[in-house]
C-alpha atoms as a PDB file:
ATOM      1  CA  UNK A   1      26.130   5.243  42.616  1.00  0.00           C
ATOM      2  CA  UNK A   2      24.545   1.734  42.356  1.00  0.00           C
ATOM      3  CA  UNK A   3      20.802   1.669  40.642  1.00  0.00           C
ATOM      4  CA  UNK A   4      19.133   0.038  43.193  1.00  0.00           C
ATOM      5  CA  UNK A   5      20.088   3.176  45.501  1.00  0.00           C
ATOM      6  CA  UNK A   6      18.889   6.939  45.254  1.00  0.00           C
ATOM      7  CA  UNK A   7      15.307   8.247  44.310  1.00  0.00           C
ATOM      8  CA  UNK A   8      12.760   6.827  42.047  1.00  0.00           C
ATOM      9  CA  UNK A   9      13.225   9.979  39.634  1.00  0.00           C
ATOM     10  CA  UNK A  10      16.573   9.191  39.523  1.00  0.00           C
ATOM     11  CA  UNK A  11      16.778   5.646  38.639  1.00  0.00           C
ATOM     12  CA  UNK A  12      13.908   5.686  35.733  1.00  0.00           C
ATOM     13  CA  UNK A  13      14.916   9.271  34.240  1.00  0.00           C
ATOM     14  CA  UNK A  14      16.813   7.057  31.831  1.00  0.00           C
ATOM     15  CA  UNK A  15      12.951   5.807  30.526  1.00  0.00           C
ATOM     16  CA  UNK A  16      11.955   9.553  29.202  1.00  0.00           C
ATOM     17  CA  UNK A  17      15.614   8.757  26.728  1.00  0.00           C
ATOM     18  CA  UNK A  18      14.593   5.194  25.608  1.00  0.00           C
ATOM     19  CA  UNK A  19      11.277   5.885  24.694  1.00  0.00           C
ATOM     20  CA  UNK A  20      12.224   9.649  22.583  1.00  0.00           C
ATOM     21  CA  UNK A  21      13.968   7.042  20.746  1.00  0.00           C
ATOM     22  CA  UNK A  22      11.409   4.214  20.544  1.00  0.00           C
ATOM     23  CA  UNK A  23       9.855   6.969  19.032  1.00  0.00           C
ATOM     24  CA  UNK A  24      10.748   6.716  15.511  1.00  0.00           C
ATOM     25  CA  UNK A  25      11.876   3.557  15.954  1.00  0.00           C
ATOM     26  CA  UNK A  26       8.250   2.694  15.723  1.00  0.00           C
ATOM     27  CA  UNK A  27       7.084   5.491  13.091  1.00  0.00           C
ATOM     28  CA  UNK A  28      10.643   5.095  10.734  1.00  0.00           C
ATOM     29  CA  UNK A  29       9.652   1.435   9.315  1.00  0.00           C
ATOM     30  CA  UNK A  30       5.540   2.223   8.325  1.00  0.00           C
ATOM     31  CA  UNK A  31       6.596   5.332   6.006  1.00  0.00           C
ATOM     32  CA  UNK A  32       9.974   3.381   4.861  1.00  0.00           C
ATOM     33  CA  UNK A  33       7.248   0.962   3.779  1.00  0.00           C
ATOM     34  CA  UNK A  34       4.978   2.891   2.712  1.00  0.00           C
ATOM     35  CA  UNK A  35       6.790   4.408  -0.253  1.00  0.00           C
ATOM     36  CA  UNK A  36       4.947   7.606   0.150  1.00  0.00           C
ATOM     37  CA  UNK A  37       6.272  11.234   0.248  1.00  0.00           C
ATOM     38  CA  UNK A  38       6.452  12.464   3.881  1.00  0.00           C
ATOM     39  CA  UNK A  39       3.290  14.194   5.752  1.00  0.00           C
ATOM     40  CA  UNK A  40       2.843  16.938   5.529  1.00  0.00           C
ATOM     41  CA  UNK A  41       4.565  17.261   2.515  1.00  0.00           C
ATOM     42  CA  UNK A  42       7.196  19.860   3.326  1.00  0.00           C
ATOM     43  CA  UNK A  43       8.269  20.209  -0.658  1.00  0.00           C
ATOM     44  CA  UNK A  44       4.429  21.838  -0.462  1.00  0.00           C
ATOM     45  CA  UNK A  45       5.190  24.014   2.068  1.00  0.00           C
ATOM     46  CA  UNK A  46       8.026  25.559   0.722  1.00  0.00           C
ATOM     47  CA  UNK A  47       7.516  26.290  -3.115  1.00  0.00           C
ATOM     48  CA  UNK A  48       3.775  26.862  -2.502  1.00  0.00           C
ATOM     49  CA  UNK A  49       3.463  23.851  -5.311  1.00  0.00           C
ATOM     50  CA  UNK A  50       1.488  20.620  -5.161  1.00  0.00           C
ATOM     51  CA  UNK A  51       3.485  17.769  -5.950  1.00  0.00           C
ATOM     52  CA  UNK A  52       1.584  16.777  -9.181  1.00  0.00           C
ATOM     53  CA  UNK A  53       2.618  20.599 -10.030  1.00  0.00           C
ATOM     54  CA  UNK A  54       6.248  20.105  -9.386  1.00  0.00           C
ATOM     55  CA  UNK A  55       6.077  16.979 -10.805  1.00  0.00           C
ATOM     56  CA  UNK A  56       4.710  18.015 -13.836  1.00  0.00           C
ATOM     57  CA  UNK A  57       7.197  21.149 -13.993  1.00  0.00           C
ATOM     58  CA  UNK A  58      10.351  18.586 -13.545  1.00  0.00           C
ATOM     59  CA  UNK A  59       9.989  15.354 -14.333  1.00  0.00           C
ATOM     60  CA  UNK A  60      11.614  12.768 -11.731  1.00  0.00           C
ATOM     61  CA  UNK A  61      11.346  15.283  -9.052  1.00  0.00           C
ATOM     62  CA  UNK A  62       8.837  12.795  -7.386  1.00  0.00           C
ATOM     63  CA  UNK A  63      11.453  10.149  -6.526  1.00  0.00           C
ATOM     64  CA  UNK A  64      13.716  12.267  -5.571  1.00  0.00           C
ATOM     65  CA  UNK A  65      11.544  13.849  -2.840  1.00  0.00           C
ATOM     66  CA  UNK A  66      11.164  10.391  -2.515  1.00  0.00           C
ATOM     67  CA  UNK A  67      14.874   9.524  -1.882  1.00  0.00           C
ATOM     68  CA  UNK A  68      15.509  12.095   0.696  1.00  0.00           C
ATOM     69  CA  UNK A  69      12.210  11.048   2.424  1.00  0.00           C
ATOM     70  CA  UNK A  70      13.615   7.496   2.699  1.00  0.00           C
ATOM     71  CA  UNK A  71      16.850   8.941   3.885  1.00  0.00           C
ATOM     72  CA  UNK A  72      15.650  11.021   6.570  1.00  0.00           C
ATOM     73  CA  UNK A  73      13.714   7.459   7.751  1.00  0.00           C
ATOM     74  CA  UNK A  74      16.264   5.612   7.987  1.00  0.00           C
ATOM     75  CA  UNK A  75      18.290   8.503   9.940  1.00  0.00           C
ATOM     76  CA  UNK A  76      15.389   8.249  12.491  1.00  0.00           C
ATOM     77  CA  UNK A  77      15.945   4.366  12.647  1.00  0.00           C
ATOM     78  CA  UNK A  78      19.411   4.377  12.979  1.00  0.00           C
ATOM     79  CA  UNK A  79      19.559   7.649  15.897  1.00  0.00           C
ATOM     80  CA  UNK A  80      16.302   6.142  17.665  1.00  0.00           C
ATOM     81  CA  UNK A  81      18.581   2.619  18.355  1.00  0.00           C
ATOM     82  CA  UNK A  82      21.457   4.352  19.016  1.00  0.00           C
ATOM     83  CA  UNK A  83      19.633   6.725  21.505  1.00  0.00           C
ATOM     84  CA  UNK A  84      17.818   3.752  22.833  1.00  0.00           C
ATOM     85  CA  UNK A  85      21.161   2.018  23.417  1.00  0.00           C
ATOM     86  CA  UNK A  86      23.018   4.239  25.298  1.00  0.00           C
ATOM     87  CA  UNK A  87      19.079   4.994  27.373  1.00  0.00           C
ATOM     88  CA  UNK A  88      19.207   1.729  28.483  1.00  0.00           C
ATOM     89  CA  UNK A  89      23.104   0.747  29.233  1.00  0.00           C
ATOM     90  CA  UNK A  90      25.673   4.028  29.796  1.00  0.00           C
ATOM     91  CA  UNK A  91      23.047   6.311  30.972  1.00  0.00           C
ATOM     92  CA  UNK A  92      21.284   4.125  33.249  1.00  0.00           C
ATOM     93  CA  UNK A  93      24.422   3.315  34.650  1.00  0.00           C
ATOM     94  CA  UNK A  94      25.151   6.882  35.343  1.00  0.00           C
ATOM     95  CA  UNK A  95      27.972   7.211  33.279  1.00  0.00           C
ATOM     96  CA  UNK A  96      28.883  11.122  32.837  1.00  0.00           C
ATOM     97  CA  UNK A  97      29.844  10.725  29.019  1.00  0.00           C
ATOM     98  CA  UNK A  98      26.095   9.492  28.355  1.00  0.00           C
ATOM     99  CA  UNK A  99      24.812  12.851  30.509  1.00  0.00           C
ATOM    100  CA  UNK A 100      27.129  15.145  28.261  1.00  0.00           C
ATOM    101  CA  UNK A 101      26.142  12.944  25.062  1.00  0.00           C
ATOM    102  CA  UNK A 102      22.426  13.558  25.683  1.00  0.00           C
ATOM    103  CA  UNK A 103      22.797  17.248  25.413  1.00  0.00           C
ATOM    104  CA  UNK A 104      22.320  17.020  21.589  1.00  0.00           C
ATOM    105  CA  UNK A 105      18.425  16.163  21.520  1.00  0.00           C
ATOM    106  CA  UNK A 106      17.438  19.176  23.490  1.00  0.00           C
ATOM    107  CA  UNK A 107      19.576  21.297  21.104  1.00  0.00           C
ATOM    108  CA  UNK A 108      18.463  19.256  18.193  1.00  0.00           C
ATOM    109  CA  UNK A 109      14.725  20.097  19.093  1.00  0.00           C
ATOM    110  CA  UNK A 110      14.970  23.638  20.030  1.00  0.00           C
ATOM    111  CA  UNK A 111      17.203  23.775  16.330  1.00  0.00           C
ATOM    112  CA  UNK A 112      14.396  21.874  14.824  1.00  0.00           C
ATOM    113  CA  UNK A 113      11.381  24.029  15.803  1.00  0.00           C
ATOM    114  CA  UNK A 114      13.286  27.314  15.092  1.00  0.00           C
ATOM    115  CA  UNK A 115      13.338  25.681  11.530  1.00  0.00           C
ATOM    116  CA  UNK A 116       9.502  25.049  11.485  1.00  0.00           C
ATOM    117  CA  UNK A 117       8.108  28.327  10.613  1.00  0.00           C
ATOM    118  CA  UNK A 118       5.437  27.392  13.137  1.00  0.00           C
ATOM    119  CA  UNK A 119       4.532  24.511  10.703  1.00  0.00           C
ATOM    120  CA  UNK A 120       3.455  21.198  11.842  1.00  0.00           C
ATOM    121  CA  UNK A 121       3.160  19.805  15.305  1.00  0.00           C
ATOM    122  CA  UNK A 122       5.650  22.496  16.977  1.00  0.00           C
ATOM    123  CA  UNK A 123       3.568  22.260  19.857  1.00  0.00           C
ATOM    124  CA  UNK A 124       5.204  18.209  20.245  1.00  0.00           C
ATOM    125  CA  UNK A 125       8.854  19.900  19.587  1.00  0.00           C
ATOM    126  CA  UNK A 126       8.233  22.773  22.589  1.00  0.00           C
ATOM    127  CA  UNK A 127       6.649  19.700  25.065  1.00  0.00           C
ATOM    128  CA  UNK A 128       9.626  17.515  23.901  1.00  0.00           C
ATOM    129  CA  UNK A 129      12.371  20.207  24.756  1.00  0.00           C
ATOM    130  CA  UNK A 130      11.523  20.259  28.621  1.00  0.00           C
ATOM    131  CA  UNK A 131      10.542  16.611  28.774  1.00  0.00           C
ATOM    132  CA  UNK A 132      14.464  15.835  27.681  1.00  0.00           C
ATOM    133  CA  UNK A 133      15.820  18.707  29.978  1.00  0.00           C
ATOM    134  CA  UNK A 134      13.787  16.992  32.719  1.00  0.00           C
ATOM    135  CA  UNK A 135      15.190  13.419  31.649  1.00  0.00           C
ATOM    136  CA  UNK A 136      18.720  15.313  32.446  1.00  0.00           C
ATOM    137  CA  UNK A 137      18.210  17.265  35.042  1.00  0.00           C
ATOM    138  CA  UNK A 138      16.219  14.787  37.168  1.00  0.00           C
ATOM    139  CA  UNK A 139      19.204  12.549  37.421  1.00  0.00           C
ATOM    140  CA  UNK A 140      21.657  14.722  38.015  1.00  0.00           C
ATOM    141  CA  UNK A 141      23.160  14.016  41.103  1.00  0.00           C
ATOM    142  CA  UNK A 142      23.531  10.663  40.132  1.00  0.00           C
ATOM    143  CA  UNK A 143      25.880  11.438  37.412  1.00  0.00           C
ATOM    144  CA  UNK A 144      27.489  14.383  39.524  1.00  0.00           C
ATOM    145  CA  UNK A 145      27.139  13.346  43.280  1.00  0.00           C
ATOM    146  CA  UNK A 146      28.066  16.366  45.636  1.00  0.00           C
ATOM    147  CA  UNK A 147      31.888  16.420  47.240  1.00  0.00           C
ATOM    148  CA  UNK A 148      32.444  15.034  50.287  1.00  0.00           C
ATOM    149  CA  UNK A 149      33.585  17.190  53.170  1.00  0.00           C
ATOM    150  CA  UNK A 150      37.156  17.715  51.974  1.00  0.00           C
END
């Protein structure tokens, strides 16, 4: 099905996918930057310990919290491109891989706010969960127009 045919919904559900990964695209390079341990600090959260406690406990524990913060960054760089990429090219086209390919943020959110503990903005996660199903479901017959008469 060309793009300049079928309803609005369908044609610009392919927006709701670029901009989850505009997303940290934006956010990824000001902590990279920054240097600073991530907010809320989730080392906090899970040993009950400040981090001038834990760093005083085990020295050089700092930078690595550090490390892994930077790593987890530049994760969110790298998958908000790549989700941005195949937003604006495969899926916009309507190309079923790109449909099937998509599945994995839903999953990835509901995974990530059963790991929460009710922690942190899991009110975004929940919101973000049906805002991607609708960014799939929306466009659905585009990617899987009905049969013919056979």
């Amino acid at each position: 099905m060309s793009t300049a045919t079928g309803k609005a919904y369908e044609r610009y559900a392919w927006i709701i996918f670029f901009v989850y990964g505009l997303l940290p695209v934006m956010i990824a390079p000001i902590h990279l930057l920054s240097g600073l341990p991530p907010d809320p600090p989730s080392p906090e959260g899970m040993t009950g310990l400040t981090l001038a406690a834990m760093d005083a406990q085990i020295p050089g524990i700092l930078g690595y919290i550090s490390s892994i913060s930077v790593q987890l960054f530049n994760f969110m760089l790298a998958m908000g491109v790549l989700v941005m990429a195949i937003a604006a090219v495969p899926y916009r086209k309507g190309e079923k891989w790109a449909w099937y390919a998509f599945w994995i943020l839903p999953i990835n959110v509901v995974i990530q706010l059963a790991n929460s503990r009710g922690g942190f903005l899991w009110q975004l996660d929940l919101a973000f969960i049906f805002v991607l199903l609708a960014g799939l479901f929306m466009p659905y017959r585009k990617f899987f127009p009905r049969q013919q008469g056979t």
